[in-house]
PDB file of N, CA and C in Angstrom:
ATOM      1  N   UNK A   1      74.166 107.750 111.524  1.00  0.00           N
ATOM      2  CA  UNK A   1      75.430 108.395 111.211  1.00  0.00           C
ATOM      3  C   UNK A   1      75.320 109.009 109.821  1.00  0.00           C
ATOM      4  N   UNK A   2      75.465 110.277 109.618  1.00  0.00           N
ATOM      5  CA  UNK A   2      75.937 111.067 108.672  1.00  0.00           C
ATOM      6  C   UNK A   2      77.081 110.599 107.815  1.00  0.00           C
ATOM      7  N   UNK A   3      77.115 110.860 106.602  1.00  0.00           N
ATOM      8  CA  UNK A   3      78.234 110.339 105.583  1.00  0.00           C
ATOM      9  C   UNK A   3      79.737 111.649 106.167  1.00  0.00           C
ATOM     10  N   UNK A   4      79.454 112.664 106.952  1.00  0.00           N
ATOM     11  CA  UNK A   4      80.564 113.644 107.190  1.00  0.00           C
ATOM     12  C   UNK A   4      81.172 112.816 108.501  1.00  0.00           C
ATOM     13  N   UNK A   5      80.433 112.179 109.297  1.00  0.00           N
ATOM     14  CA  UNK A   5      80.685 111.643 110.408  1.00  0.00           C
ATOM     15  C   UNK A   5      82.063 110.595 110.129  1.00  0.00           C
ATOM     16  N   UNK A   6      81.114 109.758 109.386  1.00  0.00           N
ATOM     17  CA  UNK A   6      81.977 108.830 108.978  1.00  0.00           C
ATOM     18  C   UNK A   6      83.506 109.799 108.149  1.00  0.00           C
ATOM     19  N   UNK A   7      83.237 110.060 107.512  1.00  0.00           N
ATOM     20  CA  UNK A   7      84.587 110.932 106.811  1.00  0.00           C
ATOM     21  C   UNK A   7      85.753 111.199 107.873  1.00  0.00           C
ATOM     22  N   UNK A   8      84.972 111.966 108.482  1.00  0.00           N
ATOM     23  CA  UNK A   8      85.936 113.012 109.924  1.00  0.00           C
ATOM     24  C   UNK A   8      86.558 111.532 110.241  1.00  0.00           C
ATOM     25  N   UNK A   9      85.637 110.509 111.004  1.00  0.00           N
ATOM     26  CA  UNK A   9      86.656 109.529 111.599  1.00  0.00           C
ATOM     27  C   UNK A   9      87.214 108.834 111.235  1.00  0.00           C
ATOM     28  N   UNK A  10      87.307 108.797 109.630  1.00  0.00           N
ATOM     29  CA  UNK A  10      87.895 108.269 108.786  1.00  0.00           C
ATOM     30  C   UNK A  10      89.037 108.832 108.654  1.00  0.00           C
ATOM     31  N   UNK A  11      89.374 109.988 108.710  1.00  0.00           N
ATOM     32  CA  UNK A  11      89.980 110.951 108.215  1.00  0.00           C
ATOM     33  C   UNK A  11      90.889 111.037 109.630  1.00  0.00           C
ATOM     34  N   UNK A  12      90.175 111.434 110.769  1.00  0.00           N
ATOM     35  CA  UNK A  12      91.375 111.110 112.237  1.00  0.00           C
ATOM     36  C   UNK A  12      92.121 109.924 112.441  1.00  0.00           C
ATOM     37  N   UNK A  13      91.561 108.413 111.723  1.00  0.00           N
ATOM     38  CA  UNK A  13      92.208 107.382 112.027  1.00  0.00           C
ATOM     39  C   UNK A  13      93.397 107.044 111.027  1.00  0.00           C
ATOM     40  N   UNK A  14      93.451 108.504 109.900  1.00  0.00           N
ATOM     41  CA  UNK A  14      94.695 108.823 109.273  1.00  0.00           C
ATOM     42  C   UNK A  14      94.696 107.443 107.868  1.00  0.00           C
ATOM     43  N   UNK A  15      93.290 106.841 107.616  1.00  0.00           N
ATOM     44  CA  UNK A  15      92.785 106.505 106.603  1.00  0.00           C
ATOM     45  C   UNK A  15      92.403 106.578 105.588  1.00  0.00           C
ATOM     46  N   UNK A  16      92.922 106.278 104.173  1.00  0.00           N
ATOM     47  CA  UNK A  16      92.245 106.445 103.068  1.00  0.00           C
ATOM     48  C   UNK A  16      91.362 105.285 103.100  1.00  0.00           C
ATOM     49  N   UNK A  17      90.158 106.109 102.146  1.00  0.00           N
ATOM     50  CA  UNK A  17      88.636 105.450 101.930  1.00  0.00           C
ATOM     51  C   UNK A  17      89.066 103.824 101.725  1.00  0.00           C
ATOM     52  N   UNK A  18      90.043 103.418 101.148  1.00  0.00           N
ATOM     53  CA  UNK A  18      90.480 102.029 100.604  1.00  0.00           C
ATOM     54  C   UNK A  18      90.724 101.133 101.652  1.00  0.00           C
ATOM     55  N   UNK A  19      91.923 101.462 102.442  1.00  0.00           N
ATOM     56  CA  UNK A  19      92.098 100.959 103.651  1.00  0.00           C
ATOM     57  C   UNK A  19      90.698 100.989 104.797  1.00  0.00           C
ATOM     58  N   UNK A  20      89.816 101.790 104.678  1.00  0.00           N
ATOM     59  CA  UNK A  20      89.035 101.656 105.644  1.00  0.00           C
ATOM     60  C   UNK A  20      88.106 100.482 105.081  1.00  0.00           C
ATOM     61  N   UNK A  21      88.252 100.170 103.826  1.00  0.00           N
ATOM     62  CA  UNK A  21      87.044  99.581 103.338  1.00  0.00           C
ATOM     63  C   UNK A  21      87.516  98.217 103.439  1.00  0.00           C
ATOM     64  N   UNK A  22      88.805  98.067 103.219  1.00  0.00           N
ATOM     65  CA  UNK A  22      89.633  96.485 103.773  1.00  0.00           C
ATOM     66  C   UNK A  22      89.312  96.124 105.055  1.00  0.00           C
ATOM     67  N   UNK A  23      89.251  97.425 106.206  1.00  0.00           N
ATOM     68  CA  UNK A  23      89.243  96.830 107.527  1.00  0.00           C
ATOM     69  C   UNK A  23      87.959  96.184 107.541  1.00  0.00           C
ATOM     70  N   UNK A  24      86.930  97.323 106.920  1.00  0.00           N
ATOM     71  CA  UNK A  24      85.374  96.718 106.927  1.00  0.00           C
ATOM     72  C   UNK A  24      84.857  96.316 106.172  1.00  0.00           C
ATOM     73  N   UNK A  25      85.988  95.119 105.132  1.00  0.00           N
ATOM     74  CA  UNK A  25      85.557  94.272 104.435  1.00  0.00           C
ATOM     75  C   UNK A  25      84.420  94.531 103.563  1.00  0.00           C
ATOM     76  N   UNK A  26      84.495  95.586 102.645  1.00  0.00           N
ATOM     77  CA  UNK A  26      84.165  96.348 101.786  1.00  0.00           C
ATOM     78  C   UNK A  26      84.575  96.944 100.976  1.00  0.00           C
ATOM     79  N   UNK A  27      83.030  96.873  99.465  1.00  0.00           N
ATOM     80  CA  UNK A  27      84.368  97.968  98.503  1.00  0.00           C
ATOM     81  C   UNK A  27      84.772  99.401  98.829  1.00  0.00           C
ATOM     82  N   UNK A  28      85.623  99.871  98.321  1.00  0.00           N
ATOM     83  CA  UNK A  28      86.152 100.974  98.495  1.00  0.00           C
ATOM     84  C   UNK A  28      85.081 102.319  97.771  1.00  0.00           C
ATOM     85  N   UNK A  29      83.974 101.382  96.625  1.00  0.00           N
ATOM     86  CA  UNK A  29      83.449 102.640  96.271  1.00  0.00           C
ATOM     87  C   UNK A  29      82.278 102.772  96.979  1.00  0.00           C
ATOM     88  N   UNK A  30      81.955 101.921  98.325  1.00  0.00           N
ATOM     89  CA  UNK A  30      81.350 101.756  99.031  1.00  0.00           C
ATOM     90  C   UNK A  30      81.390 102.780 100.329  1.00  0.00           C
ATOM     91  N   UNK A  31      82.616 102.877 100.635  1.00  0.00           N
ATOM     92  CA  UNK A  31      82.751 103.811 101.058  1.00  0.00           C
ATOM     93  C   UNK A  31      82.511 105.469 100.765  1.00  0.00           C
ATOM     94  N   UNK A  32      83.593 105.467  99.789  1.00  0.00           N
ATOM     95  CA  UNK A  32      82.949 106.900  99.208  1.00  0.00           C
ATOM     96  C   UNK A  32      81.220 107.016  98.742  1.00  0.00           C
ATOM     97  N   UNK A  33      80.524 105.993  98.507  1.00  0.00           N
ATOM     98  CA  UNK A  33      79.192 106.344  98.595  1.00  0.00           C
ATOM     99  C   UNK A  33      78.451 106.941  99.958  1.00  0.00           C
ATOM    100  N   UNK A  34      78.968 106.113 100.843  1.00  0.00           N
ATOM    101  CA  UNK A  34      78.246 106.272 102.126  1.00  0.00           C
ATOM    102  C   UNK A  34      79.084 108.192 102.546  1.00  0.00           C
ATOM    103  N   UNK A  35      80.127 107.958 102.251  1.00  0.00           N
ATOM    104  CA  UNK A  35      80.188 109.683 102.546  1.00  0.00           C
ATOM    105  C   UNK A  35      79.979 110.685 102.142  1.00  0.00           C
ATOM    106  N   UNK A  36      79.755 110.385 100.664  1.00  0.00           N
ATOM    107  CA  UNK A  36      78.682 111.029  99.963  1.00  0.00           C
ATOM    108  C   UNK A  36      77.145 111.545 100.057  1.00  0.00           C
ATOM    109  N   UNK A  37      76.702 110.526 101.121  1.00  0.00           N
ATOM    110  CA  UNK A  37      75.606 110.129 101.408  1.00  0.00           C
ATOM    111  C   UNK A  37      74.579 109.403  99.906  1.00  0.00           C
ATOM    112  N   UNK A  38      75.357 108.673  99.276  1.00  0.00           N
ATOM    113  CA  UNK A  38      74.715 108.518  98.038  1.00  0.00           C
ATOM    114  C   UNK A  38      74.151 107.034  98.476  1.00  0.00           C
ATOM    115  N   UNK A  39      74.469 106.257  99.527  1.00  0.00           N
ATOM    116  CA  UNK A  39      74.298 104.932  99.985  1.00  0.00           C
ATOM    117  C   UNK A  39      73.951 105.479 101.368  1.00  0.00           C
ATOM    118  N   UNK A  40      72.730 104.336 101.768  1.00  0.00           N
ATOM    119  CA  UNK A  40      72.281 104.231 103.325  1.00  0.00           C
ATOM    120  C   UNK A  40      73.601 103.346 103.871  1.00  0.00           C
ATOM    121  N   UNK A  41      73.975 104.318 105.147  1.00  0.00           N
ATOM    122  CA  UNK A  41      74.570 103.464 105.906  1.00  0.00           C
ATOM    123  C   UNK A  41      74.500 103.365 106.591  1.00  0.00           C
ATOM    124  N   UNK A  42      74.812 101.466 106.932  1.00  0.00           N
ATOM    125  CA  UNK A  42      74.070 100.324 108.313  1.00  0.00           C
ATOM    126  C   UNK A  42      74.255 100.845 109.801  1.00  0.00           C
ATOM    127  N   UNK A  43      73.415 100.685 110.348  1.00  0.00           N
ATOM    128  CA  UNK A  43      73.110 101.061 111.969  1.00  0.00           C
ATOM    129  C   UNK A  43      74.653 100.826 112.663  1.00  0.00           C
ATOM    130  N   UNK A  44      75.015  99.338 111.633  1.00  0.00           N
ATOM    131  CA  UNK A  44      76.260  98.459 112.849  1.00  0.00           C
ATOM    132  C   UNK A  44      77.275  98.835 112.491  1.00  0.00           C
ATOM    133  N   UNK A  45      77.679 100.270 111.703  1.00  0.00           N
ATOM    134  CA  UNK A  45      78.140 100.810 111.068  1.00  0.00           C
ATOM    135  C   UNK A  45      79.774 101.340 112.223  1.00  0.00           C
ATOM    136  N   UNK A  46      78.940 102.067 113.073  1.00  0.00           N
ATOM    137  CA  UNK A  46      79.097 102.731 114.018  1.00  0.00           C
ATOM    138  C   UNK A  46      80.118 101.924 114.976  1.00  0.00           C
ATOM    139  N   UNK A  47      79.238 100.714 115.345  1.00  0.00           N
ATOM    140  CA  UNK A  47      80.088  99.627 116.067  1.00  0.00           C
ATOM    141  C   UNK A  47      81.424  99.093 115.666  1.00  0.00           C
ATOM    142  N   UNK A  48      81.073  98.790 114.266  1.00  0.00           N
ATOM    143  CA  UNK A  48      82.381  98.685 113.123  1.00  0.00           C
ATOM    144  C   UNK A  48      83.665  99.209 113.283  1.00  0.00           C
ATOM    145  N   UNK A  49      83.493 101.071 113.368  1.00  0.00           N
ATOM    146  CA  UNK A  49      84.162 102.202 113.535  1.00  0.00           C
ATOM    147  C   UNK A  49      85.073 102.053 114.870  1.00  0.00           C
ATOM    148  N   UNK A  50      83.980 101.535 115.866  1.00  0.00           N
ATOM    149  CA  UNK A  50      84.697 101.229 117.140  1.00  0.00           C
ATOM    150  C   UNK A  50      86.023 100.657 117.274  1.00  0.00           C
ATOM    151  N   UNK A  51      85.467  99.560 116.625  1.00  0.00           N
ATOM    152  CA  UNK A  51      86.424  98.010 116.741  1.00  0.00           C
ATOM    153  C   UNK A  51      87.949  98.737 115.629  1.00  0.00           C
ATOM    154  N   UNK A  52      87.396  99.253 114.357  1.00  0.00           N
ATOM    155  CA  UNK A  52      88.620  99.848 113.712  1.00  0.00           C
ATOM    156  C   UNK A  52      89.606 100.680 114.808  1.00  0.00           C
ATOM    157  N   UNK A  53      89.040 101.457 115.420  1.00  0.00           N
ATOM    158  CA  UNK A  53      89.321 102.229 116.335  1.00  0.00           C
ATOM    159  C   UNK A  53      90.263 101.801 117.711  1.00  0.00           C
ATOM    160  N   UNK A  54      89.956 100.779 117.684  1.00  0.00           N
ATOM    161  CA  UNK A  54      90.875 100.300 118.856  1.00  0.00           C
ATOM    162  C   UNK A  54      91.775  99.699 118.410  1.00  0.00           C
ATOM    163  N   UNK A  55      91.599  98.910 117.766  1.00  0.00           N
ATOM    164  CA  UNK A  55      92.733  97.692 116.456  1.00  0.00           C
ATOM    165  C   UNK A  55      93.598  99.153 116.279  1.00  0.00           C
ATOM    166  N   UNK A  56      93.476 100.507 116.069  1.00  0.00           N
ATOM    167  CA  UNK A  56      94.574 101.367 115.057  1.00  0.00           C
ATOM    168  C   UNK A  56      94.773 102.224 116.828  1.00  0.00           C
ATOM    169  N   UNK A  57      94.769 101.688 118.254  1.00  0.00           N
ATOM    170  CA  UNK A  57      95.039 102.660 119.439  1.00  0.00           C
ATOM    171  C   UNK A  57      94.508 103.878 119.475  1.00  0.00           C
ATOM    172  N   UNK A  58      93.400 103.946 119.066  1.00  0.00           N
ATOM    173  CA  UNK A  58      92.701 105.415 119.616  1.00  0.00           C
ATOM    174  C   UNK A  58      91.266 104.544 120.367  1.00  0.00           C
ATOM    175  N   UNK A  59      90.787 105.178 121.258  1.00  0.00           N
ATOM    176  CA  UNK A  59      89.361 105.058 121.919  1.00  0.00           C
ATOM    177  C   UNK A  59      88.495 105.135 121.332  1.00  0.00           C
ATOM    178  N   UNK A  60      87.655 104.227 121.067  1.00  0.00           N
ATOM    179  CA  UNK A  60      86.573 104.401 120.163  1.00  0.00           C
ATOM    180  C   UNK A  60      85.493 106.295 120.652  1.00  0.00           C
ATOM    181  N   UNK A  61      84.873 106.858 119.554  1.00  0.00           N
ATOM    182  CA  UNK A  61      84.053 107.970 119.556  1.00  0.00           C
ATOM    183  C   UNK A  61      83.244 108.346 121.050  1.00  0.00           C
ATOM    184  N   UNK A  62      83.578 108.305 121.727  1.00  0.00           N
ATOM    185  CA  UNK A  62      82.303 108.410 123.118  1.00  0.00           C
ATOM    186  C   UNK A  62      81.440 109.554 123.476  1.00  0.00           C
ATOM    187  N   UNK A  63      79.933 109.923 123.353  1.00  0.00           N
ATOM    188  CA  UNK A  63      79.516 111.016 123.920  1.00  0.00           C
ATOM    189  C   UNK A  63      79.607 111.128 124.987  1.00  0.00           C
ATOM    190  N   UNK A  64      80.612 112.780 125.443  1.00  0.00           N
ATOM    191  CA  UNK A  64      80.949 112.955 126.745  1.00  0.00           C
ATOM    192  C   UNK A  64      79.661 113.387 127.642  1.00  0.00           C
ATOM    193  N   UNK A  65      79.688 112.375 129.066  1.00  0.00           N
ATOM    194  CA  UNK A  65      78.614 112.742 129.821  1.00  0.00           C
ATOM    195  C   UNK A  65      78.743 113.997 130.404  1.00  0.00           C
ATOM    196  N   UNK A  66      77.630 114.428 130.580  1.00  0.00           N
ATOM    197  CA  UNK A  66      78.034 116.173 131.747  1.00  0.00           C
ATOM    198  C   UNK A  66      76.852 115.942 132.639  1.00  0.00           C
ATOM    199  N   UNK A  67      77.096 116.546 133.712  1.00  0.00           N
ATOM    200  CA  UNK A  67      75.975 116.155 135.045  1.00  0.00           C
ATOM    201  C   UNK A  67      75.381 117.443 134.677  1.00  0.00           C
ATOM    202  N   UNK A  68      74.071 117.302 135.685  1.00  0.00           N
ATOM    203  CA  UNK A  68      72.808 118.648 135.577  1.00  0.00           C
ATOM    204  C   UNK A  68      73.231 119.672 135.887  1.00  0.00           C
ATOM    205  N   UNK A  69      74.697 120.130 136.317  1.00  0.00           N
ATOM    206  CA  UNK A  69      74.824 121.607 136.707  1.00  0.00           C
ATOM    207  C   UNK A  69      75.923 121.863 135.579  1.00  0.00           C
ATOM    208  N   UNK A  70      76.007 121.222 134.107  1.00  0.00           N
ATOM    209  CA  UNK A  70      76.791 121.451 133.055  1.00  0.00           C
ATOM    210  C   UNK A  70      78.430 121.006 133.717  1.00  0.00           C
ATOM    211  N   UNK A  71      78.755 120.087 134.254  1.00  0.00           N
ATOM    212  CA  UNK A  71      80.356 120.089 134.404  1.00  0.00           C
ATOM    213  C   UNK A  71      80.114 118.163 133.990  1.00  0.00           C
ATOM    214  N   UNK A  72      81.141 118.198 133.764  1.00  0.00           N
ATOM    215  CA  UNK A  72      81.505 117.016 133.306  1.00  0.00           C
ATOM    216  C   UNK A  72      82.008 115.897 134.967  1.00  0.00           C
ATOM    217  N   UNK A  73      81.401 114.795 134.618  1.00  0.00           N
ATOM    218  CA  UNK A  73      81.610 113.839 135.668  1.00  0.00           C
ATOM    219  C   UNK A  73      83.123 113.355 136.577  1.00  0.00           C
ATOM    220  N   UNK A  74      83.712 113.705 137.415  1.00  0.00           N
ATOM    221  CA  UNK A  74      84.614 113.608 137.952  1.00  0.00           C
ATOM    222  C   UNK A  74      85.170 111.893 137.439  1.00  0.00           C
ATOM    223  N   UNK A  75      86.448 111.354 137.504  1.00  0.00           N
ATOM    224  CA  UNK A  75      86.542 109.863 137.477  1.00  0.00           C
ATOM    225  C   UNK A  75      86.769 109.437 139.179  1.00  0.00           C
ATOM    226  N   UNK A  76      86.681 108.422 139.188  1.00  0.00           N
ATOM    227  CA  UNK A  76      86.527 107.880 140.155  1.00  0.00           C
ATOM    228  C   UNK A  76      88.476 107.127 140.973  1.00  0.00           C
ATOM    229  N   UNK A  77      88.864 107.887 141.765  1.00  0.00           N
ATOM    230  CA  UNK A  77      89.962 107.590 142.468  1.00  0.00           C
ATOM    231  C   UNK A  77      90.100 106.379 142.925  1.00  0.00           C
ATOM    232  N   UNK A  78      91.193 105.449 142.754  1.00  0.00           N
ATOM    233  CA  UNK A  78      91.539 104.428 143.368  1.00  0.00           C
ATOM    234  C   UNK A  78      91.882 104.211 144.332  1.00  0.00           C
ATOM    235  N   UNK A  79      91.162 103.684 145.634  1.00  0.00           N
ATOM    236  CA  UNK A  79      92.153 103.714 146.878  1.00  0.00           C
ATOM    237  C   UNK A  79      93.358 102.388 147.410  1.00  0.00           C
ATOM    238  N   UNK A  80      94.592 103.116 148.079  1.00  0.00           N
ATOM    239  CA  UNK A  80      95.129 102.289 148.094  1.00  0.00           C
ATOM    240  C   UNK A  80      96.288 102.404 147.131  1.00  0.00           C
ATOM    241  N   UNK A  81      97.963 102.062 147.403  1.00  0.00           N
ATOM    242  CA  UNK A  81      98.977 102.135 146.485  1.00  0.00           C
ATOM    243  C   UNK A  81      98.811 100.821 145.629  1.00  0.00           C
ATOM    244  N   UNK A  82      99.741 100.894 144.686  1.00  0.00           N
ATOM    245  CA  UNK A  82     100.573  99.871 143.844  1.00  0.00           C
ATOM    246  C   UNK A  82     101.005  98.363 144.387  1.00  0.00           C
ATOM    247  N   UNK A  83     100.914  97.606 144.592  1.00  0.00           N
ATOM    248  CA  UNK A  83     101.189  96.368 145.237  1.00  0.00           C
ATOM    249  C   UNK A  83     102.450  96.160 144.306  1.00  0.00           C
TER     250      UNK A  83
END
């Protein structure tokens, strides 16, 4: 993950750098390093983001699948009403 990455979803989950750094139990100038890119940041970084992500009701980041003829994967219909 890119330090812009992190920003953007920092920035959609309507977060300042401070508050994000409370959720992930971190300093705050920790943050602004990593979006800086002035600090490596951790692989489990990402996973982190997730979990913030659901705790604040948005879906964590997902790369959208697309099948081999470029369209995106249909979802799958439930059969059967409402009980």
């Amino acid at each position: 993950m890119e330090g812009i990455e992190l920003r953007e979803r920092r920035e959609a989950l309507g977060m300042t750098q401070e508050r994000l750094a409370a959720a992930l139990n971190v300093a705050a100038n920790t943050v602004a390093r990593w979006e800086r890119d002035e600090r490596a940041i951790p692989p489990h970084l990402s996973l982190a983001l997730d979990t913030v992500e659901r705790e604040h009701g948005r879906p964590p980041k997902v790369k959208a699948e697309v099948s081999p003829t470029g369209e995106k994967p249909k979802r799958a219909v439930k059969k059967g009403g409402k009980k």
